[in-house]
C-alpha atoms as a PDB file:
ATOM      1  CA  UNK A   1       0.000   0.000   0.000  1.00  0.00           C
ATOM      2  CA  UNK A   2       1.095   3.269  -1.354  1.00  0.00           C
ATOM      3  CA  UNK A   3       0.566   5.756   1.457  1.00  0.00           C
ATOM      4  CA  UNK A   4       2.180   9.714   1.346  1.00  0.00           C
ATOM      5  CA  UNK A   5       3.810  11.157   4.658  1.00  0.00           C
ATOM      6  CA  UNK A   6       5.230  14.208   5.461  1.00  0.00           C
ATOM      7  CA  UNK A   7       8.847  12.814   5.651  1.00  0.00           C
ATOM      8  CA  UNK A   8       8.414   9.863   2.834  1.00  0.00           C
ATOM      9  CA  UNK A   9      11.470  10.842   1.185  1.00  0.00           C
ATOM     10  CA  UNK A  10      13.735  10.797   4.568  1.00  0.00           C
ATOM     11  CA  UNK A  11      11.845   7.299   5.094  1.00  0.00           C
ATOM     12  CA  UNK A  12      12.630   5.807   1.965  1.00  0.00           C
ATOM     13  CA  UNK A  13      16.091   7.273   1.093  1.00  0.00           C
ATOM     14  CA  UNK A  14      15.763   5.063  -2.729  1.00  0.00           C
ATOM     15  CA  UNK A  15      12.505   7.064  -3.573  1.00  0.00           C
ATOM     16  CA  UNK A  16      14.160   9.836  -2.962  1.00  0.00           C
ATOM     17  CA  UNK A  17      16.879   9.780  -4.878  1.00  0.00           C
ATOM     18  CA  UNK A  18      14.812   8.250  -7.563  1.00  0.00           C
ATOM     19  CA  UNK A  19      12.244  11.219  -7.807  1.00  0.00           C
ATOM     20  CA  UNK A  20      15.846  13.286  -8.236  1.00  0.00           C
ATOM     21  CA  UNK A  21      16.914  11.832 -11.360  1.00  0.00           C
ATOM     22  CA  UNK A  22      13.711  11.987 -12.807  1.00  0.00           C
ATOM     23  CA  UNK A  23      11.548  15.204 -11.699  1.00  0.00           C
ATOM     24  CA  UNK A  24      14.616  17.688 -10.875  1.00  0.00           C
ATOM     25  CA  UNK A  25      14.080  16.984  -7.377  1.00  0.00           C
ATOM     26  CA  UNK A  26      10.303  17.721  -7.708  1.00  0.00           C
ATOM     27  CA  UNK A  27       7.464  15.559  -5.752  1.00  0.00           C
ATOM     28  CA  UNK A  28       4.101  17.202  -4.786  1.00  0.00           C
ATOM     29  CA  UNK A  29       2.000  15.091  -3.172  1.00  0.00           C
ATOM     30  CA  UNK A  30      -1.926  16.303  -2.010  1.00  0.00           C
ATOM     31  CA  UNK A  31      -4.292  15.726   0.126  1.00  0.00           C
ATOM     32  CA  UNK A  32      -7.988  16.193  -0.102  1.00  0.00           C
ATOM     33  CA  UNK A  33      -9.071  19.885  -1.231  1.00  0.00           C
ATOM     34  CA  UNK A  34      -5.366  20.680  -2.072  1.00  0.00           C
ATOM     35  CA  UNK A  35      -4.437  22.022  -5.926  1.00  0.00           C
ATOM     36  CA  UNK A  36      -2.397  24.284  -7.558  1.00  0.00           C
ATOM     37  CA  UNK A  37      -3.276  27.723  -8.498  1.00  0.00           C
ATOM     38  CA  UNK A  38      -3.186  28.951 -12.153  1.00  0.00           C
ATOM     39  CA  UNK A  39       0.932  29.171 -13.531  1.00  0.00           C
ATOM     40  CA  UNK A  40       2.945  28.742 -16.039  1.00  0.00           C
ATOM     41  CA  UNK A  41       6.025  26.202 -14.943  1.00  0.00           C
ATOM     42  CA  UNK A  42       8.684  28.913 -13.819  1.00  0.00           C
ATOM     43  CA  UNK A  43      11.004  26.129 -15.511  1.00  0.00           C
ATOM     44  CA  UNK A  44       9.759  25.838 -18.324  1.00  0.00           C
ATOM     45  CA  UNK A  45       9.723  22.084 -18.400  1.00  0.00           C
ATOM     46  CA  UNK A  46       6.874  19.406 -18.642  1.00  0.00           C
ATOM     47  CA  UNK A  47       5.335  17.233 -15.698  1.00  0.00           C
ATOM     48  CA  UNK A  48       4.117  13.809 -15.495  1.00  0.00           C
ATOM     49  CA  UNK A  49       1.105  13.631 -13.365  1.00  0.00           C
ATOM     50  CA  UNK A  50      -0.866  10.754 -11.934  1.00  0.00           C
ATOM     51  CA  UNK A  51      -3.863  10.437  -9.493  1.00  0.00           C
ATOM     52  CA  UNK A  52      -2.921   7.647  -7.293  1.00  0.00           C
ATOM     53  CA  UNK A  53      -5.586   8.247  -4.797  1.00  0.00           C
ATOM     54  CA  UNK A  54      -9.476   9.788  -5.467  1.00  0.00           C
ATOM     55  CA  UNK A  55      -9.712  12.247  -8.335  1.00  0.00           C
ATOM     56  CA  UNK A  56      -8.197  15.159  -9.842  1.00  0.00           C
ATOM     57  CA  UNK A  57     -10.188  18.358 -11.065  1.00  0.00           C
ATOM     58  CA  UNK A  58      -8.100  20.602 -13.928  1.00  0.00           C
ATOM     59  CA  UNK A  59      -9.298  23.649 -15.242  1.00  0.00           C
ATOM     60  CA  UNK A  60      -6.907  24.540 -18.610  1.00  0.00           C
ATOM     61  CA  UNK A  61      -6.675  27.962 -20.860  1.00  0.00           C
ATOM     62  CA  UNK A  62      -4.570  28.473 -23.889  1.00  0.00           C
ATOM     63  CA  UNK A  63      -1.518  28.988 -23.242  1.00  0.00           C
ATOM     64  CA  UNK A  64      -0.971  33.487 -22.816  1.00  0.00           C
ATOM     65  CA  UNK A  65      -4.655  33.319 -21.721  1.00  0.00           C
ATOM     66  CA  UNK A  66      -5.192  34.798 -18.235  1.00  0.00           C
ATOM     67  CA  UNK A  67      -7.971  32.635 -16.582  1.00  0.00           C
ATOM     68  CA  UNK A  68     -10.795  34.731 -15.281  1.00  0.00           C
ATOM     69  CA  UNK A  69      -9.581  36.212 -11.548  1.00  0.00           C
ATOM     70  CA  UNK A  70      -6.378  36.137 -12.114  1.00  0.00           C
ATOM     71  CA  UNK A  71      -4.748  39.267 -11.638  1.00  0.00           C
ATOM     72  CA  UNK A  72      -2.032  41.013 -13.373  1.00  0.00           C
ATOM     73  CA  UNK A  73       0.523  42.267 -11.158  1.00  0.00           C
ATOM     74  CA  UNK A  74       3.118  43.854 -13.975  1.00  0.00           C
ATOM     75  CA  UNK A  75       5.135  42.302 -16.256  1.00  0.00           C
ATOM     76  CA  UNK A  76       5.624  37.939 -15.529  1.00  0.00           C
ATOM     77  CA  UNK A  77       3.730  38.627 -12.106  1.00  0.00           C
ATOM     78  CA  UNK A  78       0.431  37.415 -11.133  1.00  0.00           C
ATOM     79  CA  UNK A  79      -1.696  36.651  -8.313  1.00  0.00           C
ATOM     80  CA  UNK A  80      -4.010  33.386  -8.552  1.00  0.00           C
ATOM     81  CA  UNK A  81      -7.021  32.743  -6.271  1.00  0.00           C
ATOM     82  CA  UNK A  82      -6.529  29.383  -4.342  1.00  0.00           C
ATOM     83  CA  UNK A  83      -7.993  26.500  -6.162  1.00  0.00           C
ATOM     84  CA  UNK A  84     -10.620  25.934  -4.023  1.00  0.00           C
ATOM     85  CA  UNK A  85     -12.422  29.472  -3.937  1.00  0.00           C
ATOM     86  CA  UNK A  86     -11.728  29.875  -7.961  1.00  0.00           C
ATOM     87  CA  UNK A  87     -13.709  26.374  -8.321  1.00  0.00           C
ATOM     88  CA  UNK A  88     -16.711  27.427  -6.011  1.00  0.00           C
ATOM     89  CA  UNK A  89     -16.604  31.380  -6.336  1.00  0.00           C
ATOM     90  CA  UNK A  90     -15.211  32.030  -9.985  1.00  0.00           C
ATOM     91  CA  UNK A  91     -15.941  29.332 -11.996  1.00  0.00           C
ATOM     92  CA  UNK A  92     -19.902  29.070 -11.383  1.00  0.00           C
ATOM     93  CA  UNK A  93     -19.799  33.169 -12.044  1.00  0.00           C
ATOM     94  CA  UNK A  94     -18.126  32.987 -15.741  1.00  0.00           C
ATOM     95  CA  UNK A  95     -20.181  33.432 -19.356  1.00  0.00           C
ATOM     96  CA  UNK A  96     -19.844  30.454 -21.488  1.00  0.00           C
ATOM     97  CA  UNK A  97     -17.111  31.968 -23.644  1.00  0.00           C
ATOM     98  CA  UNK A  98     -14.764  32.737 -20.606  1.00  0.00           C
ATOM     99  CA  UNK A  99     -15.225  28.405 -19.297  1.00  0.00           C
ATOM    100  CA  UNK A 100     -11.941  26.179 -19.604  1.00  0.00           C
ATOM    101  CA  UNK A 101     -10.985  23.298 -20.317  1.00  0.00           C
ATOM    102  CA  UNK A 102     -12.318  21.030 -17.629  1.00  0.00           C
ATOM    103  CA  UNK A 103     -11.137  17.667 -17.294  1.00  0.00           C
ATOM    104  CA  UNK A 104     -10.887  14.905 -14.332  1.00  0.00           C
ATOM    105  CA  UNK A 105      -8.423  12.461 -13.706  1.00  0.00           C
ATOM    106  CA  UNK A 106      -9.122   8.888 -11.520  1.00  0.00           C
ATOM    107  CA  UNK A 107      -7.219   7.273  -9.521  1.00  0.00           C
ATOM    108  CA  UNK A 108      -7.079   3.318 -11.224  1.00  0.00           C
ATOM    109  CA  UNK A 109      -9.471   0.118  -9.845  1.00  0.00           C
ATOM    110  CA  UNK A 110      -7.256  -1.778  -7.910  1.00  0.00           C
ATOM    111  CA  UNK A 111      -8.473  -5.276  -7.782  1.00  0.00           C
ATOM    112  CA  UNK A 112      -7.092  -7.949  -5.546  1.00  0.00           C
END
């Protein structure tokens, strides 16, 4: 059983170093509720995502699009609502024309 603790990666030293080589040193793990605001990777580089646990809401705009309530702080600066009040406070306010691209991702049927 896969489970996600606050110190996994001082528990198991091999994931670890694993999730090094392969993300840049990168592992976000969520609980329930928790997302990621609107951004553009500061990187520049791509992500491999997977819902191991539940399900996964994503709300998507063309990339240079600022999503509705997002505010422009000057040039390469904005200031995104947290997930949680865009989904239940923006979102159900926009026209048709201003919607994204909604998708949902599932964690897999495990069977025994």
């Amino acid at each position: 059983r896969l489970c996600a603790q606050p110190d996994l990666a001082r528990e198991v030293p091999s994931l670890a170093e694993r999730v090094a080589e392969v993300t840049r040193g990168w592992l976000l793990i969520g609980g329930s509720g928790s997302g990621s605001r609107f951004h553009t990777d500061a990187f520049g580089c791509g992500a491999w995502n997977v819902t191991l646990l539940g399900a996964k809401r994503w709300a998507m705009y063309p990339p240079g699009a600022r999503p509705p309530g997002v505010l422009d702080l000057g040039p390469e600066r904005f200031a995104a609502p947290a997930p949680i009040f865009w989904f239940s406070e923006v979102l159900p306010q926009l026209r048709k024309d201003q919607l994204p691209l909604e998708l949902v991702t599932k964690a897999p049927t495990c069977r025994s």
